[in-house]
Protein backbone atom coordinates (compact mmCIF):
# COMPACT_ATOMS: atom_id res chain seq x y z
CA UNK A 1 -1.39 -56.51 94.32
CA UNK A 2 -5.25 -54.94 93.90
CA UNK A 3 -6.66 -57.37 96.42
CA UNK A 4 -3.68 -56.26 98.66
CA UNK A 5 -3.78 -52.73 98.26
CA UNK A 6 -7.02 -51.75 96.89
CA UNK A 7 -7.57 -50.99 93.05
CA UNK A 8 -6.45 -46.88 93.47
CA UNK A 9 -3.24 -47.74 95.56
CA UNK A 10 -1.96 -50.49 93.28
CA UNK A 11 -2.78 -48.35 90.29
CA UNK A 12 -0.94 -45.52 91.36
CA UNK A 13 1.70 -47.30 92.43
CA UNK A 14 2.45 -49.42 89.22
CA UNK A 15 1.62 -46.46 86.93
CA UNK A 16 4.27 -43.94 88.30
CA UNK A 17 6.84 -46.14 88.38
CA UNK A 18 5.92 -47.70 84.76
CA UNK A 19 6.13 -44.13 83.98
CA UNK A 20 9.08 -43.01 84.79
CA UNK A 21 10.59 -46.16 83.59
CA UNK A 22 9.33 -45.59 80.56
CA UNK A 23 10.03 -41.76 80.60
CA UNK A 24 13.89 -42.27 81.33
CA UNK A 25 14.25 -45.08 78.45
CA UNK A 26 12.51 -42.86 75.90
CA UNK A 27 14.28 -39.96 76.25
CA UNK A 28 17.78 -41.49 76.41
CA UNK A 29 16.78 -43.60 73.02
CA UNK A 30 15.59 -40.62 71.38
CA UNK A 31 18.38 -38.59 72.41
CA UNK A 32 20.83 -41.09 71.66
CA UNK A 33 19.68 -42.03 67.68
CA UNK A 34 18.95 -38.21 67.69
CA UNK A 35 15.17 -38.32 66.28
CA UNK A 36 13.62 -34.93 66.04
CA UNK A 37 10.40 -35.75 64.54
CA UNK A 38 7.52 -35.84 66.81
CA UNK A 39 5.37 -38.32 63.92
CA UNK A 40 7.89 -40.79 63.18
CA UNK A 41 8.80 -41.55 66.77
CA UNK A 42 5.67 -42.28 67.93
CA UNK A 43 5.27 -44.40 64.76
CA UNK A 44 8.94 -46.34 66.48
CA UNK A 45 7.18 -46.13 69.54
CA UNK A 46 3.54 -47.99 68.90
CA UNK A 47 5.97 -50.53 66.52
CA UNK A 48 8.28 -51.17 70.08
CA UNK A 49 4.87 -51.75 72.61
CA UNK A 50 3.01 -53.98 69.50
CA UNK A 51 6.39 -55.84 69.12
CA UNK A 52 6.50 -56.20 72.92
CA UNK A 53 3.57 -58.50 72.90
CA UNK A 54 1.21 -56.07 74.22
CA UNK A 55 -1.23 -56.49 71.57
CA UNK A 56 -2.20 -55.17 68.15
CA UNK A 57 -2.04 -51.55 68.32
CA UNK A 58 -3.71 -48.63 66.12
CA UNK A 59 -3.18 -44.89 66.75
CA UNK A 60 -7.05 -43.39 66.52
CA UNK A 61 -6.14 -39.91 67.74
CA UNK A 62 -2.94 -37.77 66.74
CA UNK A 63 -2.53 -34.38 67.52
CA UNK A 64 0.37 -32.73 68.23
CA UNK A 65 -0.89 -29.30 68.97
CA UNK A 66 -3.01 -30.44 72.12
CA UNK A 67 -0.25 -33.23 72.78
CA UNK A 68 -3.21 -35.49 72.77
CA UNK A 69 -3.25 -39.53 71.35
CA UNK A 70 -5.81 -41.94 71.29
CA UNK A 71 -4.85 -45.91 70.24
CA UNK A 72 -6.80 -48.95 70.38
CA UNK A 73 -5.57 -52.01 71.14
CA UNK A 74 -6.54 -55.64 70.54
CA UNK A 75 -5.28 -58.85 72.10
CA UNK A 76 -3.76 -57.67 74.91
CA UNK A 77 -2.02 -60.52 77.21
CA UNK A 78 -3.02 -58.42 80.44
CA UNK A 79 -7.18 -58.83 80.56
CA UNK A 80 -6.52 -62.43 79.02
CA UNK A 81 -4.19 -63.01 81.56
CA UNK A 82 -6.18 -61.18 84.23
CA UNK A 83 -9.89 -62.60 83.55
CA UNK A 84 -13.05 -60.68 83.78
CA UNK A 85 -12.54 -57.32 86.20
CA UNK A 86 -14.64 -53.97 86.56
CA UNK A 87 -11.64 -52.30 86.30
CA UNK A 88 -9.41 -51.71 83.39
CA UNK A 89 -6.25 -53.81 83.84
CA UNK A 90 -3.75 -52.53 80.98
CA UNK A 91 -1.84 -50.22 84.02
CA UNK A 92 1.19 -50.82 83.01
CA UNK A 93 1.10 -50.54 78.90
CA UNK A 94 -0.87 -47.39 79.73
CA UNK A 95 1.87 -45.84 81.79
CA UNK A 96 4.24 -47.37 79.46
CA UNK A 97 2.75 -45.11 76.77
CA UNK A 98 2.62 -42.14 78.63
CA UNK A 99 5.96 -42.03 79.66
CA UNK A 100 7.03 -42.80 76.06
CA UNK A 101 4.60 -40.05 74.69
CA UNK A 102 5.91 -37.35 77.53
CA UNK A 103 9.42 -38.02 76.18
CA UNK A 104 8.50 -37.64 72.60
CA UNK A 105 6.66 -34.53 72.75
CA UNK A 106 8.75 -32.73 75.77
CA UNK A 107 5.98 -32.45 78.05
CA UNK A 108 4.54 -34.23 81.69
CA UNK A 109 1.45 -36.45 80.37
CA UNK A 110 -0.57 -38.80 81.64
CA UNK A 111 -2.93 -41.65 79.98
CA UNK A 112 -6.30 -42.88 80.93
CA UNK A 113 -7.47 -46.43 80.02
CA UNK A 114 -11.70 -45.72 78.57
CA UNK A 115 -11.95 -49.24 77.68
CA UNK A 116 -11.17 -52.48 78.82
CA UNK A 117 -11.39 -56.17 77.20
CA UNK A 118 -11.20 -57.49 81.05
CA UNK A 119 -14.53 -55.28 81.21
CA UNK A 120 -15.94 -57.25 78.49
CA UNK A 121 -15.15 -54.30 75.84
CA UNK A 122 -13.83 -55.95 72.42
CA UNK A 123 -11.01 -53.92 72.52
CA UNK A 124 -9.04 -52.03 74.95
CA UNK A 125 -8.15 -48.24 74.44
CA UNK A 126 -6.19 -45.48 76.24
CA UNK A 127 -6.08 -41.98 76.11
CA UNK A 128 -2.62 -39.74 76.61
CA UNK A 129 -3.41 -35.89 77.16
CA UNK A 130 -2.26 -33.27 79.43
CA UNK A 131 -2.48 -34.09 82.85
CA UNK A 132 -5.25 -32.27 84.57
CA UNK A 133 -7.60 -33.69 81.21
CA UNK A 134 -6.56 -36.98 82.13
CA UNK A 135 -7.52 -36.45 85.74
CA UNK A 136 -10.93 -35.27 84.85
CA UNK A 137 -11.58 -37.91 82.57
CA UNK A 138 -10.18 -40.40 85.24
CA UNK A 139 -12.27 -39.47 87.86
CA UNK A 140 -15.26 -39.39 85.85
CA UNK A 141 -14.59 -42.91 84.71
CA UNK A 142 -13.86 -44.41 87.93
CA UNK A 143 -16.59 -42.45 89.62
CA UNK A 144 -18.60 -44.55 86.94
CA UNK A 145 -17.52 -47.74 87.01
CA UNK A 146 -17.87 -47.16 90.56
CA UNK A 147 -13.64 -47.22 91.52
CA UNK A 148 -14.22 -44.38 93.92
């Protein structure tokens, strides 16, 4: 799909719907079991996504106030399965987690990947903040790796 569409239009186009995907199922689930507090469901949540097979995950980065979260991630199947890119390739368990995050703490956020195994980082990481911080930080990443 990037060497179809181009890195930016296959992005965009996996991460909203990944999103939103992700959005809906979180908020029913949380509705549905009735979970009020904002700590123990992203604990559920980082449990579901490691259980998924998306890699070891560790939350670096909690707070609540700024609705930000930072995690770190090893052994992702997505840069293994991928290969060597100089982009980051973990679209879809980063949209995955925003959409989850956005449900849990009841507000529109987005998520950034700053580091990619398939860019020959040891680990992978994402960032989940408000969305014009994300877009900032996105644009000065791409702009750097050279995406844009």
């Amino acid at each position: 799909m990037i060497d179809a569409l181009g890195f930016q239009k296959a992005y965009q186009d996996i991460y909203q719907t990944t999103k939103e995907g992700s959005y809906n199922y979180n908020k029913n689930f949380i509705k549905f079991h009735g979970f009020k507090d904002k700590r123990k469901i992203v604990d559920w949540q980082w449990k579901i996504v490691t259980f998924s097979g998306w890699g070891e995950w560790e939350i670096i980065h909690l707070d609540l106030k700024e609705n930000t979260l930072a995690a770190k991630f090893e052994d992702s199947p997505f840069p293994k399965a991928y290969g060597k890119a100089k982009y980051p390739v973990d679209i879809i368990p980063a949209a995955f987690s925003a959409g989850g995050i956005s449900s849990c703490f009841g507000t529109d956020l987005d998520c950034i990947e700053t580091k990619c195994m398939a860019m020959g980082h040891p680990f992978c990481e994402i960032f989940i903040g408000p969305k014009k911080l994300i877009e900032e930080k996105r644009q000065a990443l791409w702009t750097k790796w050279k995406l844009i």
